[in-house]
C-alpha atoms as a PDB file:
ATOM      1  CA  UNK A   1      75.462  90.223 129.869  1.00  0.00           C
ATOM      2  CA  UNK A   2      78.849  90.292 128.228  1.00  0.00           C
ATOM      3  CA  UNK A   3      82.247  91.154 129.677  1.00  0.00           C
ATOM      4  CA  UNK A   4      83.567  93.795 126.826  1.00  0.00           C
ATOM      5  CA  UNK A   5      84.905  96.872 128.485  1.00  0.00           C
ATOM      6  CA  UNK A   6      85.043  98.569 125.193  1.00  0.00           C
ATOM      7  CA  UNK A   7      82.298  98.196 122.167  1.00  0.00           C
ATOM      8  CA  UNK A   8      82.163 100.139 119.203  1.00  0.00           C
ATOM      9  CA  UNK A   9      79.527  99.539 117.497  1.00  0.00           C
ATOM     10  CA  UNK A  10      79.450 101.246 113.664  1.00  0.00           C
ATOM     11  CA  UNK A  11      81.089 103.896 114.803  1.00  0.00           C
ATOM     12  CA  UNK A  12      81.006 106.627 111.771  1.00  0.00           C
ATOM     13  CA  UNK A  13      82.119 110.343 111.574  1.00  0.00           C
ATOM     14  CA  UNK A  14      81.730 112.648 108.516  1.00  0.00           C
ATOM     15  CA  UNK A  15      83.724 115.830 107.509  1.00  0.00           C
ATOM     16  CA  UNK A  16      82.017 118.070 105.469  1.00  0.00           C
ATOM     17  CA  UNK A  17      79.877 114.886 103.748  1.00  0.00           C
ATOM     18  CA  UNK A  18      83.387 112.874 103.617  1.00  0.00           C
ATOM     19  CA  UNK A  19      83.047 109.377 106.135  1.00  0.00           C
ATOM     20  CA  UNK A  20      86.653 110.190 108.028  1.00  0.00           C
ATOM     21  CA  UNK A  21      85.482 107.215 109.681  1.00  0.00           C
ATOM     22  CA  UNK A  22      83.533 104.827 108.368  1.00  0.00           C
ATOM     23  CA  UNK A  23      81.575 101.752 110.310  1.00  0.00           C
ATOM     24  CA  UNK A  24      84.195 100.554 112.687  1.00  0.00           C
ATOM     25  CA  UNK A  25      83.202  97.594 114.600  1.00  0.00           C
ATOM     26  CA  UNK A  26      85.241  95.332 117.460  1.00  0.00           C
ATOM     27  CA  UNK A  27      84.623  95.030 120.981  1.00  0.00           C
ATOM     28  CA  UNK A  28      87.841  94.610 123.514  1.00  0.00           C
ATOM     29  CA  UNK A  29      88.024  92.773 127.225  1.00  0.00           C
ATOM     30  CA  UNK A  30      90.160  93.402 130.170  1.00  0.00           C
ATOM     31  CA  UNK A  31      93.855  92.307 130.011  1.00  0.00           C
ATOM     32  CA  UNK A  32      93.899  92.778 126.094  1.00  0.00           C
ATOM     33  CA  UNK A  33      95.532  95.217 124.346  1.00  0.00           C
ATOM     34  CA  UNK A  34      93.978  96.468 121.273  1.00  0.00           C
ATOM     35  CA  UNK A  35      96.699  98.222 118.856  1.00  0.00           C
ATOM     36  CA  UNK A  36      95.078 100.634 115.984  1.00  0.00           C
ATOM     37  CA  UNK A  37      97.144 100.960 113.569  1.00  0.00           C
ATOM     38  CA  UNK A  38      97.262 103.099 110.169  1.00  0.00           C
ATOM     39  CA  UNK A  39      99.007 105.549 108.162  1.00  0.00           C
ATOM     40  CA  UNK A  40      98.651 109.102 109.295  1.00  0.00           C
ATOM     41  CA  UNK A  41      95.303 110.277 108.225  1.00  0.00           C
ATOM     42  CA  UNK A  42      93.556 107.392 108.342  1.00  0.00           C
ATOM     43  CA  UNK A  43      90.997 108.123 110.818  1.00  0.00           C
ATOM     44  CA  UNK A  44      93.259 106.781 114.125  1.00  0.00           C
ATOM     45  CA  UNK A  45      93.073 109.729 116.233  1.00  0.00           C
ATOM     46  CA  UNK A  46      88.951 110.668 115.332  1.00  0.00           C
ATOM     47  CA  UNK A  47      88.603 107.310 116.286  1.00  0.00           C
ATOM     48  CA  UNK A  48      90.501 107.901 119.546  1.00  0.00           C
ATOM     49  CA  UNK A  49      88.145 110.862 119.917  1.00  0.00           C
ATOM     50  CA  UNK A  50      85.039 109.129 119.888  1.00  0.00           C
ATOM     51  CA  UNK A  51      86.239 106.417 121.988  1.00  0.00           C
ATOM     52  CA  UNK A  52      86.662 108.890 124.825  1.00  0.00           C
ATOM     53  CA  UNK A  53      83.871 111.090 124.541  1.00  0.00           C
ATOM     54  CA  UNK A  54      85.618 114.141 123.086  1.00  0.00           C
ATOM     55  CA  UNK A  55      83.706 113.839 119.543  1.00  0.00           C
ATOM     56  CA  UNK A  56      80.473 112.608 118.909  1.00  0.00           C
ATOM     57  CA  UNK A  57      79.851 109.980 116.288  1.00  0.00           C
ATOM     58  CA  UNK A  58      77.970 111.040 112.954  1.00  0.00           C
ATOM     59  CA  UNK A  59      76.434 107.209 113.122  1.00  0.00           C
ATOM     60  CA  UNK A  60      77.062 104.467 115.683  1.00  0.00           C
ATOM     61  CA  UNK A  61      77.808 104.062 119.577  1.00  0.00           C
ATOM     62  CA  UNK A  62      80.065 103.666 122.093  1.00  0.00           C
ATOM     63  CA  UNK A  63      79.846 101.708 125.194  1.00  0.00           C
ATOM     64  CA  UNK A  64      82.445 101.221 128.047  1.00  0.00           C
ATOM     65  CA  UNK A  65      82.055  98.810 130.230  1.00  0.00           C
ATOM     66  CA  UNK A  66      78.374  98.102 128.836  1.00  0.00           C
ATOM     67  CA  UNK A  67      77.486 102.316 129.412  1.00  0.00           C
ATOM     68  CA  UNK A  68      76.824 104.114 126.607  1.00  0.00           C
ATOM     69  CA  UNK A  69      78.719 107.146 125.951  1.00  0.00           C
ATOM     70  CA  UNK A  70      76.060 109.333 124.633  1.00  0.00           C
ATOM     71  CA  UNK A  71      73.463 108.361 126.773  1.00  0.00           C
ATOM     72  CA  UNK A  72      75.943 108.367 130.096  1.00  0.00           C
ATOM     73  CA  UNK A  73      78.681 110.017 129.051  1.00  0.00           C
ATOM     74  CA  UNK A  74      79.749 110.633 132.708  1.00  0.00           C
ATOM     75  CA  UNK A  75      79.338 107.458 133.912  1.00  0.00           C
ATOM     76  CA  UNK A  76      81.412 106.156 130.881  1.00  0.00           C
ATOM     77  CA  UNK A  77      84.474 108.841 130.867  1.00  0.00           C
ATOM     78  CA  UNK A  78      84.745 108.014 134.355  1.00  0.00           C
ATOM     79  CA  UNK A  79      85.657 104.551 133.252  1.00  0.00           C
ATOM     80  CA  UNK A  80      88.810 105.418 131.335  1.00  0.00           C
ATOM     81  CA  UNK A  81      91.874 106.887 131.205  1.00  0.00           C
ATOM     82  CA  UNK A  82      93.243 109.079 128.094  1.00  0.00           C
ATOM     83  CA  UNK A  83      96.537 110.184 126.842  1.00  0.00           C
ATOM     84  CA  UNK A  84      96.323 112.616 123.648  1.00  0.00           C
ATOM     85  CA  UNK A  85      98.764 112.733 121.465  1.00  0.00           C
ATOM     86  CA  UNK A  86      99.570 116.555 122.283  1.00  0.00           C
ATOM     87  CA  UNK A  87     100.653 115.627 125.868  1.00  0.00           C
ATOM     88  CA  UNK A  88      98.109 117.504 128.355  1.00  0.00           C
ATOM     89  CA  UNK A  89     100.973 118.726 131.066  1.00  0.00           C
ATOM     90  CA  UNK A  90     100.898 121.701 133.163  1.00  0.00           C
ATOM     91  CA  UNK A  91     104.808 122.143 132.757  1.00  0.00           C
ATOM     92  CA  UNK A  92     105.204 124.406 135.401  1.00  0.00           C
ATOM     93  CA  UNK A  93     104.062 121.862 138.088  1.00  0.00           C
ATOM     94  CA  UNK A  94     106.237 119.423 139.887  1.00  0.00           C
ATOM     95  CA  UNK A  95     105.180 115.686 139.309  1.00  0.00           C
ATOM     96  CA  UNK A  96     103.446 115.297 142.164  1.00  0.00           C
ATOM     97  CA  UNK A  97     101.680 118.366 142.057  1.00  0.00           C
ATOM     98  CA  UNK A  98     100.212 117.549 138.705  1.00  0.00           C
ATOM     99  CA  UNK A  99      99.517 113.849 139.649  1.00  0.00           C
ATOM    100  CA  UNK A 100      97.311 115.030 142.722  1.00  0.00           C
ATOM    101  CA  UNK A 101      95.818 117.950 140.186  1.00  0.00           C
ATOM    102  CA  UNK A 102      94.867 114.854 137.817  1.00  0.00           C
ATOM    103  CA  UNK A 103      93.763 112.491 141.102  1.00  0.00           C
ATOM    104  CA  UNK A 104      91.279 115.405 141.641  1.00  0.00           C
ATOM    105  CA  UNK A 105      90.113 115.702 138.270  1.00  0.00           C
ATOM    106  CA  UNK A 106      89.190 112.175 138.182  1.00  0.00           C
ATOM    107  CA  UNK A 107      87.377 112.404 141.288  1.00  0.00           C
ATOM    108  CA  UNK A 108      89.739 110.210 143.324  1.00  0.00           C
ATOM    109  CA  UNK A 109      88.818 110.589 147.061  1.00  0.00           C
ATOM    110  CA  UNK A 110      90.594 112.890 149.361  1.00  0.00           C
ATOM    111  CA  UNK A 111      91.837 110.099 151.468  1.00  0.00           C
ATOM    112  CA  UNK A 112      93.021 107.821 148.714  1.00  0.00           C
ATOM    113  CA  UNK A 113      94.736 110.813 146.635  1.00  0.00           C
ATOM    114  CA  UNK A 114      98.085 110.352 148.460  1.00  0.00           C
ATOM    115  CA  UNK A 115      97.699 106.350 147.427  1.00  0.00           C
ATOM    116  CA  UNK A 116      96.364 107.054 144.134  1.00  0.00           C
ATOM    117  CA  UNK A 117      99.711 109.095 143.349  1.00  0.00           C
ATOM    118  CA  UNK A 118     102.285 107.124 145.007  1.00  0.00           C
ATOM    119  CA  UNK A 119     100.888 104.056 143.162  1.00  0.00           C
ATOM    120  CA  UNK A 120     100.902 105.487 139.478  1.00  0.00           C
ATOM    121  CA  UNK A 121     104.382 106.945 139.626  1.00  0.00           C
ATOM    122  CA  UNK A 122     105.593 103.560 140.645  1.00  0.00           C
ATOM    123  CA  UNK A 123     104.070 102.097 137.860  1.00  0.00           C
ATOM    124  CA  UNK A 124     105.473 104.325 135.929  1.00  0.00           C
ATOM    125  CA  UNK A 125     108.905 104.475 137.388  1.00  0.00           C
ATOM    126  CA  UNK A 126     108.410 107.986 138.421  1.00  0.00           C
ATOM    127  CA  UNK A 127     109.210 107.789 142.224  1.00  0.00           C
ATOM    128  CA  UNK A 128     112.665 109.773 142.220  1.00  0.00           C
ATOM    129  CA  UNK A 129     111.027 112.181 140.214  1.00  0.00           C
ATOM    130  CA  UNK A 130     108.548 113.584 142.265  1.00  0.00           C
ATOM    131  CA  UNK A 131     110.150 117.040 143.425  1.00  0.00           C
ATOM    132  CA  UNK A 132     111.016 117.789 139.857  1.00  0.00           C
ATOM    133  CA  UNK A 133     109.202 120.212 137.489  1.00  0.00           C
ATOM    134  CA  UNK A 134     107.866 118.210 134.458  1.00  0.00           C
ATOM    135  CA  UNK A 135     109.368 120.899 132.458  1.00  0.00           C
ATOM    136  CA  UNK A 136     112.806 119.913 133.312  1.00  0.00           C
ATOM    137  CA  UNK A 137     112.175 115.986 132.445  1.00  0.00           C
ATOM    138  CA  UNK A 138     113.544 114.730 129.197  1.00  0.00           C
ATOM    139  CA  UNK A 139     110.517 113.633 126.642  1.00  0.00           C
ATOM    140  CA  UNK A 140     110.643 110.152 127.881  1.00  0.00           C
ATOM    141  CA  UNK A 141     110.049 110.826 131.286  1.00  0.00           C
ATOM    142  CA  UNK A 142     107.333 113.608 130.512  1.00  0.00           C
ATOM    143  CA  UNK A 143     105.163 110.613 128.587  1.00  0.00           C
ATOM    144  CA  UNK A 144     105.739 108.936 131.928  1.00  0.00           C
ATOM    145  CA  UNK A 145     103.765 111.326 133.532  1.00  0.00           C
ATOM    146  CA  UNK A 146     101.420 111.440 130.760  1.00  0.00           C
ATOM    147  CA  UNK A 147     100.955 107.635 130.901  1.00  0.00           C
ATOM    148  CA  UNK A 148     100.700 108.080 135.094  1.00  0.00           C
ATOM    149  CA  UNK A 149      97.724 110.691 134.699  1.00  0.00           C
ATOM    150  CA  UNK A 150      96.180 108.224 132.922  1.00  0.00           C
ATOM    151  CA  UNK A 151      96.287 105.280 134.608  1.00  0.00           C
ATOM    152  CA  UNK A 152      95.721 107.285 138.362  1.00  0.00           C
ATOM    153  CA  UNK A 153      92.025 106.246 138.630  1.00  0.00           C
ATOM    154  CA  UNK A 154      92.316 102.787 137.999  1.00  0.00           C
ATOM    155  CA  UNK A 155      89.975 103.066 135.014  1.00  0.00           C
ATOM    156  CA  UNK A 156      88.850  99.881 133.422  1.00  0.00           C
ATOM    157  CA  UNK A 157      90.033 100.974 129.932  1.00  0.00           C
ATOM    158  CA  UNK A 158      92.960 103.248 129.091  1.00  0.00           C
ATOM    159  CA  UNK A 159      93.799 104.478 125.139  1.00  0.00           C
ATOM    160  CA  UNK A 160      97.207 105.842 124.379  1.00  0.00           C
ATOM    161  CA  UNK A 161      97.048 107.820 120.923  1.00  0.00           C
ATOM    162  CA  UNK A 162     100.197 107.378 119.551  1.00  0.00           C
ATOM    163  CA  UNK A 163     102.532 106.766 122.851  1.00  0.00           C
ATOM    164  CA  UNK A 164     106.111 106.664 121.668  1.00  0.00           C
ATOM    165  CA  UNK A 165     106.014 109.627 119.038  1.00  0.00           C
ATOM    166  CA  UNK A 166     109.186 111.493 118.993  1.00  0.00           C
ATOM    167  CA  UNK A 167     110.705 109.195 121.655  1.00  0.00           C
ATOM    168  CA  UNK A 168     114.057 108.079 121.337  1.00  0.00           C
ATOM    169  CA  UNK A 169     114.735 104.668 120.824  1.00  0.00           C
ATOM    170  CA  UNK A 170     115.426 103.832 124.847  1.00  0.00           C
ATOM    171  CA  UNK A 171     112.772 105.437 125.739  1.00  0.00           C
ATOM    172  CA  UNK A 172     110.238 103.542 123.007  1.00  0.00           C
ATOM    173  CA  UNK A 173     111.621 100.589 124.968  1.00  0.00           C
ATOM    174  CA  UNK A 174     110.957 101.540 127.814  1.00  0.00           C
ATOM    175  CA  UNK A 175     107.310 102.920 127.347  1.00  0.00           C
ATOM    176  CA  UNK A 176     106.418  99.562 124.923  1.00  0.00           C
ATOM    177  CA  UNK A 177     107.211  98.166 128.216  1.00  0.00           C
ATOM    178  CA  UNK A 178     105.235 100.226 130.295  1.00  0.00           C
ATOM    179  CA  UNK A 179     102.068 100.040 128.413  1.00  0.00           C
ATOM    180  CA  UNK A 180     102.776  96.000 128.972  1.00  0.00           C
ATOM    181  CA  UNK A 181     102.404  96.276 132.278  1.00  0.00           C
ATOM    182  CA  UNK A 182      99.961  98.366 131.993  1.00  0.00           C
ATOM    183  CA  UNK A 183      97.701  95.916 129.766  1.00  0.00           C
ATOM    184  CA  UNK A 184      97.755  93.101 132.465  1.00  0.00           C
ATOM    185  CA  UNK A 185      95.108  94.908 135.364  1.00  0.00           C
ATOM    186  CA  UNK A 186      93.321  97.299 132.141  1.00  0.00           C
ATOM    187  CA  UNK A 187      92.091  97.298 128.649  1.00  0.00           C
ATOM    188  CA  UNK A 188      94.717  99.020 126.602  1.00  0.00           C
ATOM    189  CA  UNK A 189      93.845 100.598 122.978  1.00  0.00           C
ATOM    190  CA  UNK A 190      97.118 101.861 121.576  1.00  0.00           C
ATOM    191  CA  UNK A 191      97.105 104.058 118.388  1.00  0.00           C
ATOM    192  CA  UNK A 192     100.219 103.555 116.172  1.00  0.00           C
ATOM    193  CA  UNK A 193     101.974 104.376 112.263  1.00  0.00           C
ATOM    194  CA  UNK A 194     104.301 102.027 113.508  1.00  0.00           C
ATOM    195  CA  UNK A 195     103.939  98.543 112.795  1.00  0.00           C
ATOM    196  CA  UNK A 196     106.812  96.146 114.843  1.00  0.00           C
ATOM    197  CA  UNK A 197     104.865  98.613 117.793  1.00  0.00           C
ATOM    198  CA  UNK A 198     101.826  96.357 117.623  1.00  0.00           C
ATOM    199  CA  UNK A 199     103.357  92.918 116.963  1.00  0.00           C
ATOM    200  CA  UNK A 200     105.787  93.684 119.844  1.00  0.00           C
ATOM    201  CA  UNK A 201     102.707  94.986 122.601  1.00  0.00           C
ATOM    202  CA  UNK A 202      99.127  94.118 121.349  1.00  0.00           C
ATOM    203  CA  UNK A 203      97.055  90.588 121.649  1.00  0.00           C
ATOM    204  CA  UNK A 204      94.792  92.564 119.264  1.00  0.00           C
ATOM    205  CA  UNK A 205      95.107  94.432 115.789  1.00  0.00           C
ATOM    206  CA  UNK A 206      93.052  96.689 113.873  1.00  0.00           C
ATOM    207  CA  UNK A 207      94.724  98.346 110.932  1.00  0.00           C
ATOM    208  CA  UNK A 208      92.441 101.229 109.486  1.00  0.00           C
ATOM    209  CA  UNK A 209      92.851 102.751 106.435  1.00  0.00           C
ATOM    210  CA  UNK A 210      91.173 106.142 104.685  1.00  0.00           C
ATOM    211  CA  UNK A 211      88.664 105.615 107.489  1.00  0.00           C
ATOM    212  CA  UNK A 212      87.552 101.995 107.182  1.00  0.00           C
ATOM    213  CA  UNK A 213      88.936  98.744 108.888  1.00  0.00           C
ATOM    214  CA  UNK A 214      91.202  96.727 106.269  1.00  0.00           C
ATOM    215  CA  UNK A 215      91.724  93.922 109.084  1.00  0.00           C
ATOM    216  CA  UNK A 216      90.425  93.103 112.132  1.00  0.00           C
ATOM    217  CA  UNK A 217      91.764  89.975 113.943  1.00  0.00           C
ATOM    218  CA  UNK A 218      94.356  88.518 117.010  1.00  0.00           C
ATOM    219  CA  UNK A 219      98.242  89.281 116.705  1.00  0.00           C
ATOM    220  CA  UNK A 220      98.363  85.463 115.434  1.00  0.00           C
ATOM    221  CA  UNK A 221      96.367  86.155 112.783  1.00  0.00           C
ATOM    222  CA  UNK A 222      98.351  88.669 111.798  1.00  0.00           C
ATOM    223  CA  UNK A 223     101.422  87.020 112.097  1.00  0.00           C
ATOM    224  CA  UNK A 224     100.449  84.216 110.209  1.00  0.00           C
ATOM    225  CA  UNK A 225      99.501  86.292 107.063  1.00  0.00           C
ATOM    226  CA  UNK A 226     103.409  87.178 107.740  1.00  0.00           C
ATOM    227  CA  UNK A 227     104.330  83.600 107.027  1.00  0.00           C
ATOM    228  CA  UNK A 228     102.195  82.831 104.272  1.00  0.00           C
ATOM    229  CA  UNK A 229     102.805  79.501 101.915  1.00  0.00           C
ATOM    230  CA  UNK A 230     106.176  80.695 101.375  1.00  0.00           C
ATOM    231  CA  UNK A 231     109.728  78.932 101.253  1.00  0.00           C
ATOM    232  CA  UNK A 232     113.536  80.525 100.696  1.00  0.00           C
ATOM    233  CA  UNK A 233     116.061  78.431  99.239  1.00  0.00           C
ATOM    234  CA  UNK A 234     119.587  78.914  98.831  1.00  0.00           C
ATOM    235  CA  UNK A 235     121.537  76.714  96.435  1.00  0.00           C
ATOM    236  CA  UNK A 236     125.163  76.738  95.501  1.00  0.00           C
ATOM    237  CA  UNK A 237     123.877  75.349  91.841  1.00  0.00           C
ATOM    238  CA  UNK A 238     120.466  76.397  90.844  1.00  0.00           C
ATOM    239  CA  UNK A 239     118.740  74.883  87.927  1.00  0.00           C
ATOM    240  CA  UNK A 240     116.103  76.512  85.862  1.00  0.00           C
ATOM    241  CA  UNK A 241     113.013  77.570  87.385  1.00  0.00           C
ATOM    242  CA  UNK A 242     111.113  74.751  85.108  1.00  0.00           C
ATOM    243  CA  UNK A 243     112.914  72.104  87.020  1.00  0.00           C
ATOM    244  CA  UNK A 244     111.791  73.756  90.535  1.00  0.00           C
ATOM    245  CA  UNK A 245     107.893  73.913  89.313  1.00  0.00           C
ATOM    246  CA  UNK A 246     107.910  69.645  88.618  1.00  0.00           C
ATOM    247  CA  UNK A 247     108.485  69.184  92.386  1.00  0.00           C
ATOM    248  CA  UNK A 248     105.261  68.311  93.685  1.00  0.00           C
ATOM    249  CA  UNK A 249     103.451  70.829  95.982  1.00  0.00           C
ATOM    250  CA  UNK A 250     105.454  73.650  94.344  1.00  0.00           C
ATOM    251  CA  UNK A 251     103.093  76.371  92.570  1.00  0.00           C
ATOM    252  CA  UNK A 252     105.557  79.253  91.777  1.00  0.00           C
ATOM    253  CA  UNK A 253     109.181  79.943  92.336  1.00  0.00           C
ATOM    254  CA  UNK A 254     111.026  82.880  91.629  1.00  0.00           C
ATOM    255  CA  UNK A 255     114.759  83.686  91.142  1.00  0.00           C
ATOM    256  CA  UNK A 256     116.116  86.233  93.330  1.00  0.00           C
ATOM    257  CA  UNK A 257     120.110  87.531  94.175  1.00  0.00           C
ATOM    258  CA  UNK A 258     123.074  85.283  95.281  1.00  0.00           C
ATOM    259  CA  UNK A 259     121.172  81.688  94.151  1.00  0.00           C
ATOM    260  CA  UNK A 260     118.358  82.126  96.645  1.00  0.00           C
ATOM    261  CA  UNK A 261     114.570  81.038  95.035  1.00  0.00           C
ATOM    262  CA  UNK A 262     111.061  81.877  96.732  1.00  0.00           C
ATOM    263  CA  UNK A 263     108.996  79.122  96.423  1.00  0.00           C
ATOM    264  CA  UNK A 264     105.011  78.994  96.747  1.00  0.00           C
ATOM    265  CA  UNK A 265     102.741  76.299  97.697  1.00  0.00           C
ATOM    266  CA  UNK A 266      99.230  75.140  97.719  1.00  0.00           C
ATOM    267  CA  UNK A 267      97.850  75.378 101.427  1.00  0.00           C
ATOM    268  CA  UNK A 268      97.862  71.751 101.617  1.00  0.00           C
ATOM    269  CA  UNK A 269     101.117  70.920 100.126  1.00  0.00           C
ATOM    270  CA  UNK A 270     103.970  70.525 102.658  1.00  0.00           C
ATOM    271  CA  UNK A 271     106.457  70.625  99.398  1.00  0.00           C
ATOM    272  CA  UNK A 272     110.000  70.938 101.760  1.00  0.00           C
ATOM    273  CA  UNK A 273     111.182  67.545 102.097  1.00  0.00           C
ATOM    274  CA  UNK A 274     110.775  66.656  98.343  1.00  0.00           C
ATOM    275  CA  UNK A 275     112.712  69.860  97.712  1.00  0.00           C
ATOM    276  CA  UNK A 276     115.711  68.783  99.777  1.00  0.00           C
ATOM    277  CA  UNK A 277     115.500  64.826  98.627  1.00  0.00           C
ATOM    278  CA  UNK A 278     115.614  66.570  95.037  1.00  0.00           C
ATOM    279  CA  UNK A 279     118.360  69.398  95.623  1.00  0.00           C
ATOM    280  CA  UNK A 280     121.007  65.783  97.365  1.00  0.00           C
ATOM    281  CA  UNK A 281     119.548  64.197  94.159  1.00  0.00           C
ATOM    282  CA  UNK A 282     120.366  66.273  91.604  1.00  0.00           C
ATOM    283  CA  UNK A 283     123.539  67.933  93.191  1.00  0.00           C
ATOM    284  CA  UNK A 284     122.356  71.627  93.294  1.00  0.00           C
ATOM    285  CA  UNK A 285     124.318  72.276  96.791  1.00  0.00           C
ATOM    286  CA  UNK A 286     121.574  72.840  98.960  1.00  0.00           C
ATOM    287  CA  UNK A 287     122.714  75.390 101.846  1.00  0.00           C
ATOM    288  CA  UNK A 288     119.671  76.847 102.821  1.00  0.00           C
ATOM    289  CA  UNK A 289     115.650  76.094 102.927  1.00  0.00           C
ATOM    290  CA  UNK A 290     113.137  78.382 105.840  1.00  0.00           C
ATOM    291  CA  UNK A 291     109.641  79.848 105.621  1.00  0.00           C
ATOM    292  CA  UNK A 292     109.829  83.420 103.755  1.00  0.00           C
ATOM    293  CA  UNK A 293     108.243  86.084 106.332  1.00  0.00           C
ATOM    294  CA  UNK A 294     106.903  88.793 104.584  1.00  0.00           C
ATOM    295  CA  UNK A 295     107.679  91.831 106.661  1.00  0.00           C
ATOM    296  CA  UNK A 296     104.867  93.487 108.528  1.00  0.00           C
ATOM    297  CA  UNK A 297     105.330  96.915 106.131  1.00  0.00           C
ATOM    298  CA  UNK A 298     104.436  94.214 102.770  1.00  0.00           C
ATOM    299  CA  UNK A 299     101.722  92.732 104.960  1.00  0.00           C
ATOM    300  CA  UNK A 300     100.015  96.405 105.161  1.00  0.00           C
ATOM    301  CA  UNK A 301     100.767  97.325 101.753  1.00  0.00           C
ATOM    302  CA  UNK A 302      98.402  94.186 100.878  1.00  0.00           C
ATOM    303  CA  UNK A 303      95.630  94.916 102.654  1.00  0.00           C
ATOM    304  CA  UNK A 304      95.544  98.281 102.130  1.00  0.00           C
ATOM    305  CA  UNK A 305      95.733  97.823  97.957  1.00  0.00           C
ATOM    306  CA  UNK A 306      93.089  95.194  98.798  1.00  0.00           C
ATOM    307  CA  UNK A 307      91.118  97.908  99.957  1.00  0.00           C
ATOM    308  CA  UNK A 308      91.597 100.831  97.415  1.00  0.00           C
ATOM    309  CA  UNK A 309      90.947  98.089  94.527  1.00  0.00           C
ATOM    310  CA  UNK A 310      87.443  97.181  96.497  1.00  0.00           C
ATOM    311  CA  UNK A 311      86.660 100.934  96.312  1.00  0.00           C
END
């Protein structure tokens, strides 16, 4: 038996003959969270759907915590917790009021309701707002409560579809911090456009795009891609490019503003000390040599041109 508390297993969904989601595979285990990310459109939210139970797959399955979700669906909702993008509040209720509606929902018993409530709006630093009607709260605060419903069962797994939308830039902070927390005592999936969101929160990445996985792999991985085989130089006196390509190791270079060059190496070559020996050598004033990160937006860019040209 494994330990996954979420598989999806080649999970599919058609539109009308059109695969809005096509064959997504990973499994996630407790005290990881999972961050889906993709441009809007790309099948995030359907995906979200399915996970919870409110769609049903075209093709593949779903199993929480080893139950399947069309053969148990019950038994398998009962296992997570779900926040929608469209925020499901009652407005008109106080905090608590809501909190003990959702405690009910989610078949908490009677005598651990009280519990159940106090405990989620502590975790989501909601305590001194428990008198007031969510309709008063700022944004922030009402994707507190959102989070808090959530999270009030103790479910094994809980997804957040795109959690910091139209949050300002405190609050993102503070809800990126939240959903932390969170991801230490549950599984967390976390559905995102944004891409520091999932470097800064997830142990896991998944970027989909037009419906089908483009990468699938740890936030290492990821980050690693970032750094590629890459080195920035800055020299006061830069030669011609020729004289850059004879230092062994180096496989490109390219001239860029203010006398900085991007060099490229082979994955073996380790090309940075003969650049600087060379650069004292040959006087060209040497101020500045670092690995070139390629920011996250390039990194998606790639993959997802890698994955139109396949089609």
């Amino acid at each position: 038996m494994n330990n996954f508390t979420v598989e999806a297993i080649e999970l599919t969904r058609l539109y009308g003959g059109r695969e809005a989601v096509s064959n997504v595979n990973f499994t996630l285990s407790k005290g990881e969270v999972l961050g889906f990310l993709g441009p809007n459109g790309a099948g995030k939210s359907t995906t979200m759907k399915m996970l919870t139970g409110n769609l049903a797959p075209s093709h593949g399955s779903v199993k929480i915590c080893g139950i399947d979700m069309i053969e148990n669906p019950k038994e398998a909702k009962a296992l997570i917790g779900y926040l929608p993008e469209m925020r499901p509040l009652y407005k008109e209720l106080t905090v608590d009021e809501y909190l003990t509606m959702a405690a009910r929902l989610h078949r908490v018993s009677a005598k651990n309701i009280k519990k159940a409530v106090e405990n989620a709006k502590e975790r989501c630093g909601l305590t001194h707002m428990s008198k007031r009607l969510i309709e008063n709260l700022s944004n922030g605060y009402q994707q507190r409560v959102g989070i808090a419903q959530a999270i009030i069962h103790s479910p094994m797994v809980v997804i957040l579809d795109e959690p910091t939308v139209g949050l300002d830039p405190i609050q993102i902070r503070d809800i990126r911090t939240l959903i932390r927390e969170v991801g230490t005592d549950h599984s967390v999936i976390i559905s995102t456009h944004i891409l520091p969101e999932v470097e800064m929160v997830c142990d896991q990445v998944q970027i989909i795009d037009k419906g089908k996985l483009v990468f699938n792999g740890s936030i290492d991985v990821l980050k690693r891609q970032r750094v590629g085989n890459k080195l920035l130089i800055g020299l006061r006196n830069p030669p011609a490019i020729e004289e850059i390509l004879r230092i062994s190791g180096v496989s490109e270079a390219e001239s860029l503003a203010n006398g900085l060059i991007r060099v490229r190496y082979a994955e073996s070559a380790e090309p940075a000390e003969a650049i600087v020996q060379t650069a004292v050598q040959q006087g060209w004033g040497l101020h500045q040599i670092a690995p070139d990160q390629t920011s996250l937006e390039d990194v998606f860019m790639q993959l997802t041109y890698q994955e139109q040209v396949a089609v």
